[in-house]
N, C-alpha and C. Protein backbone atom coordinates (compact mmCIF):
# COMPACT_ATOMS: atom_id res chain seq x y z
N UNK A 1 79.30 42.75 141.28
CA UNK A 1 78.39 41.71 140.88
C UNK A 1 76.95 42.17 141.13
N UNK A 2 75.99 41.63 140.11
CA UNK A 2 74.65 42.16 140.56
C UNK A 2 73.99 41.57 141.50
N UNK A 3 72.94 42.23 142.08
CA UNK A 3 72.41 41.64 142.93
C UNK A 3 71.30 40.07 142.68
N UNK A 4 71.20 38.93 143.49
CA UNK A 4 70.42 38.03 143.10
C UNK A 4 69.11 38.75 143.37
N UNK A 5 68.15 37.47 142.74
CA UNK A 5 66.47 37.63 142.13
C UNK A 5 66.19 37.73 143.79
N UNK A 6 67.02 36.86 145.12
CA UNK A 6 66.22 37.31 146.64
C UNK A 6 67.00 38.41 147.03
N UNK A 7 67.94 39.02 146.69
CA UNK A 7 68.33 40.38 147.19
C UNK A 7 68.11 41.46 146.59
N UNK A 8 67.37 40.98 145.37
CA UNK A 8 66.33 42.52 144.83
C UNK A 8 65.04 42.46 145.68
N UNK A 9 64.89 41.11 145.58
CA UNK A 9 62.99 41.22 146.48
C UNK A 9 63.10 41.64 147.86
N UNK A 10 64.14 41.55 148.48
CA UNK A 10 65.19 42.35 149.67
C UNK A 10 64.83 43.79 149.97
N UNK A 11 65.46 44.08 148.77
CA UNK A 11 65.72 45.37 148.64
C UNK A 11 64.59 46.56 148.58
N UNK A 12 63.85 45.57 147.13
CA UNK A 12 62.26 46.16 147.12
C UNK A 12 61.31 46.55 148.21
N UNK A 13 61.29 45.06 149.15
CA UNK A 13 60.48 45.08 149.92
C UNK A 13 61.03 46.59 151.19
N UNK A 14 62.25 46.35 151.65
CA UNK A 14 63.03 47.42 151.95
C UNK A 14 62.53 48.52 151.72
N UNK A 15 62.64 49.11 150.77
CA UNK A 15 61.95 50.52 150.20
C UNK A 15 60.55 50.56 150.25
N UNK A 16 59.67 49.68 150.13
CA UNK A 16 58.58 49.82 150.82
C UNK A 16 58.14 50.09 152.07
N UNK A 17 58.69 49.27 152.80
CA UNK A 17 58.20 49.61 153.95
C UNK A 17 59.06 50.67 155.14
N UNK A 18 60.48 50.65 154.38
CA UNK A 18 60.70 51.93 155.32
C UNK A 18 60.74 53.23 154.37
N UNK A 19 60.26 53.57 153.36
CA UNK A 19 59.92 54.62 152.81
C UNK A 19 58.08 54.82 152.67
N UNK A 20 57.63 54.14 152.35
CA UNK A 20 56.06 54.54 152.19
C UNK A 20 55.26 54.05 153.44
N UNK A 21 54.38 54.41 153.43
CA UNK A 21 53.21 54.00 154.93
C UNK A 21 52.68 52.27 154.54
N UNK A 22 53.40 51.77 154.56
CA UNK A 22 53.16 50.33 154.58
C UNK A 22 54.08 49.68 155.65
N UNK A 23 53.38 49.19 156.55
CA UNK A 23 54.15 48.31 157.75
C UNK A 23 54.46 46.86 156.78
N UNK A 24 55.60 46.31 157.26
CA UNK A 24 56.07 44.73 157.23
C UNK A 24 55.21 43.96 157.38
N UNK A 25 54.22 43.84 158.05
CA UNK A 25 53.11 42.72 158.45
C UNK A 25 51.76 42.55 157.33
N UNK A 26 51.81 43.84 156.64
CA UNK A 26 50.81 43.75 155.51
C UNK A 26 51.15 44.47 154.37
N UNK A 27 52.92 43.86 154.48
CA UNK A 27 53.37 43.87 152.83
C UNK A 27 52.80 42.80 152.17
N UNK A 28 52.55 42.83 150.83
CA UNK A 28 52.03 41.82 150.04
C UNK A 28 51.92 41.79 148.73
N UNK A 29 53.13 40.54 148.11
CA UNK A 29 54.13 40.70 146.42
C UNK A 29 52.86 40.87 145.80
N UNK A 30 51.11 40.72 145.91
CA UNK A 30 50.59 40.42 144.79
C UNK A 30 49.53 41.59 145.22
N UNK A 31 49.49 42.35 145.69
CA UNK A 31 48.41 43.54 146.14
C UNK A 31 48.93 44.91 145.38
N UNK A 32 47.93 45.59 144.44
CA UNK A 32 48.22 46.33 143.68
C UNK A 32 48.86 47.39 144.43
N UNK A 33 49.90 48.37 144.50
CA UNK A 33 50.33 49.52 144.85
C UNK A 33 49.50 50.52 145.94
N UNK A 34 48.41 50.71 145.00
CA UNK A 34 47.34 51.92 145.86
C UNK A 34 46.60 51.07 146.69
N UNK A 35 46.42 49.86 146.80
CA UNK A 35 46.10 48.94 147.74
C UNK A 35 46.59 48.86 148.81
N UNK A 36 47.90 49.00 148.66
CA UNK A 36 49.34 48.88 149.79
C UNK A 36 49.36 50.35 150.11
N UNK A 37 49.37 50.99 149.76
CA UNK A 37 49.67 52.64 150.23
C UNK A 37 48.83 53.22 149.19
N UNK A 38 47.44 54.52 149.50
CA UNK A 38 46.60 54.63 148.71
C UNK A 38 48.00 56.48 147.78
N UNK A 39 48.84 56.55 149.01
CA UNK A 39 49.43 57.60 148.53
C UNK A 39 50.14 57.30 147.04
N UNK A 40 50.05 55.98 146.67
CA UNK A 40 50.42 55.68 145.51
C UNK A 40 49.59 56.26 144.31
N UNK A 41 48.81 57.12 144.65
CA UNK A 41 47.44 57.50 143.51
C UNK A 41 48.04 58.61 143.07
N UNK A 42 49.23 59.29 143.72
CA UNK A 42 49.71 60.76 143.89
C UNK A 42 50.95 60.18 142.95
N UNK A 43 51.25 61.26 141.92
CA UNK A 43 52.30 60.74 140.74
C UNK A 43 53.27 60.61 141.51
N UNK A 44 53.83 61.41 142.30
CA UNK A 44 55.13 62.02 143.08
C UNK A 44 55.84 60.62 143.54
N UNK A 45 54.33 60.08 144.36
CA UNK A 45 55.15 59.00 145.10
C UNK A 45 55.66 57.84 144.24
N UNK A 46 55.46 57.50 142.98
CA UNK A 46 56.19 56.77 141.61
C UNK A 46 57.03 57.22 141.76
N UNK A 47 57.54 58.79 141.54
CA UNK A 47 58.77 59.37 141.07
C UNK A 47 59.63 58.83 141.97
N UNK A 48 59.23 59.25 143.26
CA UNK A 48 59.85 59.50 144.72
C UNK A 48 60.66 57.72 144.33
N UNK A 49 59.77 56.37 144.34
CA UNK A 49 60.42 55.01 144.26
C UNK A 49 61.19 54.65 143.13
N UNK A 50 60.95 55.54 142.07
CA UNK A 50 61.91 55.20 140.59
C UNK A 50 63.18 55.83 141.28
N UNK A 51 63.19 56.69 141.85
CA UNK A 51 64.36 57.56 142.47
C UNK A 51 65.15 56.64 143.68
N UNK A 52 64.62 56.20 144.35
CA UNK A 52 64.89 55.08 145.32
C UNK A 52 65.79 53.83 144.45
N UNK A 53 64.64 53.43 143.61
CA UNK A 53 65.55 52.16 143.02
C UNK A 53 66.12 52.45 142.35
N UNK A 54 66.63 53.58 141.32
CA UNK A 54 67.96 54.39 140.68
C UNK A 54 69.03 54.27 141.61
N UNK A 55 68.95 54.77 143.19
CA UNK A 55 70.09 55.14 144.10
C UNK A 55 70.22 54.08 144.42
N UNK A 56 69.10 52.44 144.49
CA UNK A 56 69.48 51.07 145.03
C UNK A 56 69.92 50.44 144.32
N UNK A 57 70.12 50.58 142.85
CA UNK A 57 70.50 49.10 141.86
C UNK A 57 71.63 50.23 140.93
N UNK A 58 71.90 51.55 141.37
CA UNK A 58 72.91 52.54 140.57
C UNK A 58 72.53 51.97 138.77
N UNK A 59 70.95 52.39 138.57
CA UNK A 59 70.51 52.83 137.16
C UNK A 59 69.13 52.73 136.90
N UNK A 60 68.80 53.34 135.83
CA UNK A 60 67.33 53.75 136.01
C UNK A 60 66.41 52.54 135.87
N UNK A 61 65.39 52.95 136.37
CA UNK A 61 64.69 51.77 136.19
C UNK A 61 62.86 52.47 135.33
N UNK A 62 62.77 52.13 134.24
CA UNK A 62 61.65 53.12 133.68
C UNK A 62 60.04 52.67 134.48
N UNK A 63 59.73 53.10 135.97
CA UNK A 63 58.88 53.26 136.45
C UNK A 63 57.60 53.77 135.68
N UNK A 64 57.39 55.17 135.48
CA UNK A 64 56.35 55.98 134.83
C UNK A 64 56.04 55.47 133.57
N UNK A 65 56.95 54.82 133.12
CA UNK A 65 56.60 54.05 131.61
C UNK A 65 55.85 52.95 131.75
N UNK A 66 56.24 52.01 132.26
CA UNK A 66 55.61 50.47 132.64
C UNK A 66 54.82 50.58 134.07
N UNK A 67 54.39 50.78 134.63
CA UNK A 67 53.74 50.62 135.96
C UNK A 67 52.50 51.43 136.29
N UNK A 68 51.54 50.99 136.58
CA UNK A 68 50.35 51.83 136.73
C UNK A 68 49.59 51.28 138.30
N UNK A 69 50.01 52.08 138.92
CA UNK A 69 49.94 51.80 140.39
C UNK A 69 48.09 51.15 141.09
N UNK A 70 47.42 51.56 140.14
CA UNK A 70 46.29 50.97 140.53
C UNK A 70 45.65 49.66 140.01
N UNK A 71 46.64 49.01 139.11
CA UNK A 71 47.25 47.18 139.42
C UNK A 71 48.20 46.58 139.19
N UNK A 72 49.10 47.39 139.21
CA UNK A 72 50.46 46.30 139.07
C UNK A 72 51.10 46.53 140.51
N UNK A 73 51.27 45.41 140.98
CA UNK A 73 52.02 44.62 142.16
C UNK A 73 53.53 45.11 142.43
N UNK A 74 54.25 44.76 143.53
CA UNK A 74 55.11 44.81 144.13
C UNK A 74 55.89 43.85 143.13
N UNK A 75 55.24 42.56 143.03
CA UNK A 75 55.87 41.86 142.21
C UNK A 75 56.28 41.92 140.89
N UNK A 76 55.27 42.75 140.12
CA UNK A 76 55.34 43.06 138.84
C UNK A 76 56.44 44.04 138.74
N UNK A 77 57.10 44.87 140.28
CA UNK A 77 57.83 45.70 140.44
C UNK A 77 59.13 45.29 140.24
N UNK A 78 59.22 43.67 140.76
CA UNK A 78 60.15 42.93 140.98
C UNK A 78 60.71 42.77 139.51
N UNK A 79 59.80 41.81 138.70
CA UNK A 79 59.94 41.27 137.60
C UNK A 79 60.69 42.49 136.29
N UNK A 80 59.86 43.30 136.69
CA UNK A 80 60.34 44.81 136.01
C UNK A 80 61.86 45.28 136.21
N UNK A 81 62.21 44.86 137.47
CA UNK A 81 63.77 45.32 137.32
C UNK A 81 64.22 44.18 137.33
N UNK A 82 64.27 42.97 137.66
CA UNK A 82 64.70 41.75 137.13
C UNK A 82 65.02 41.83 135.57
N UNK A 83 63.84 42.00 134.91
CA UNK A 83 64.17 42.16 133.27
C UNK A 83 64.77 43.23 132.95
N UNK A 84 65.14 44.57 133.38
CA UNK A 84 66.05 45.81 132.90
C UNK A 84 67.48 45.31 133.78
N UNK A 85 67.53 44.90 135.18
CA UNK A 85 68.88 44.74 135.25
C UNK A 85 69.42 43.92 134.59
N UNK A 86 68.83 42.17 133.70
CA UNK A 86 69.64 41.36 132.93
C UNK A 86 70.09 42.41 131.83
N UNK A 87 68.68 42.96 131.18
CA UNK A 87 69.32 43.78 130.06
C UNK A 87 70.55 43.92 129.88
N UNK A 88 70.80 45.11 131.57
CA UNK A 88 71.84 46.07 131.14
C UNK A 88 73.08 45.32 131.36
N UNK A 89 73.14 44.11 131.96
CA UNK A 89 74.27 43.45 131.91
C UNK A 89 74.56 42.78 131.61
């Protein structure tokens, strides 16, 4: 079964903060990416989280296509695999 709309924002938030230099206390769904971690300016670290949420939701999720880290949100991150996981199922 797929995961619900609060156990993706779970999950997301998850990979944020124990993969990139963002502590729990100043995560935040509506603060652009390089806001939250400026290492987000560096392509790699996109790749590095499309790769993350591939191995967390088992399928791709087109990061580098839709997302441009210097304003789209955590949330917009959300909404983004919200709308590809109904897709695919």
């Amino acid at each position: 079964m797929a995961p619900s709309q609060d156990q993706k924002a779970a999950l997301i938030r998850s990979i944020f903060t124990e993969h990139f230099d963002i502590r729990p206390d100043v995560f935040d769904w509506d603060r652009p990416l390089e806001e939250l971690d400026e290492q987000f300016k560096i392509l790699g670290n996109l790749v590095f989280l499309e790769q993350l949420l591939r191995k967390e939701f088992q399928e791709e999720i087109p990061l580098l296509e839709n997302i441009c880290t210097a304003f789209h949100t955590p949330a917009d991150l959300l909404e983004l695999v919200a709308n590809h996981t109904l897709k695919n199922n």
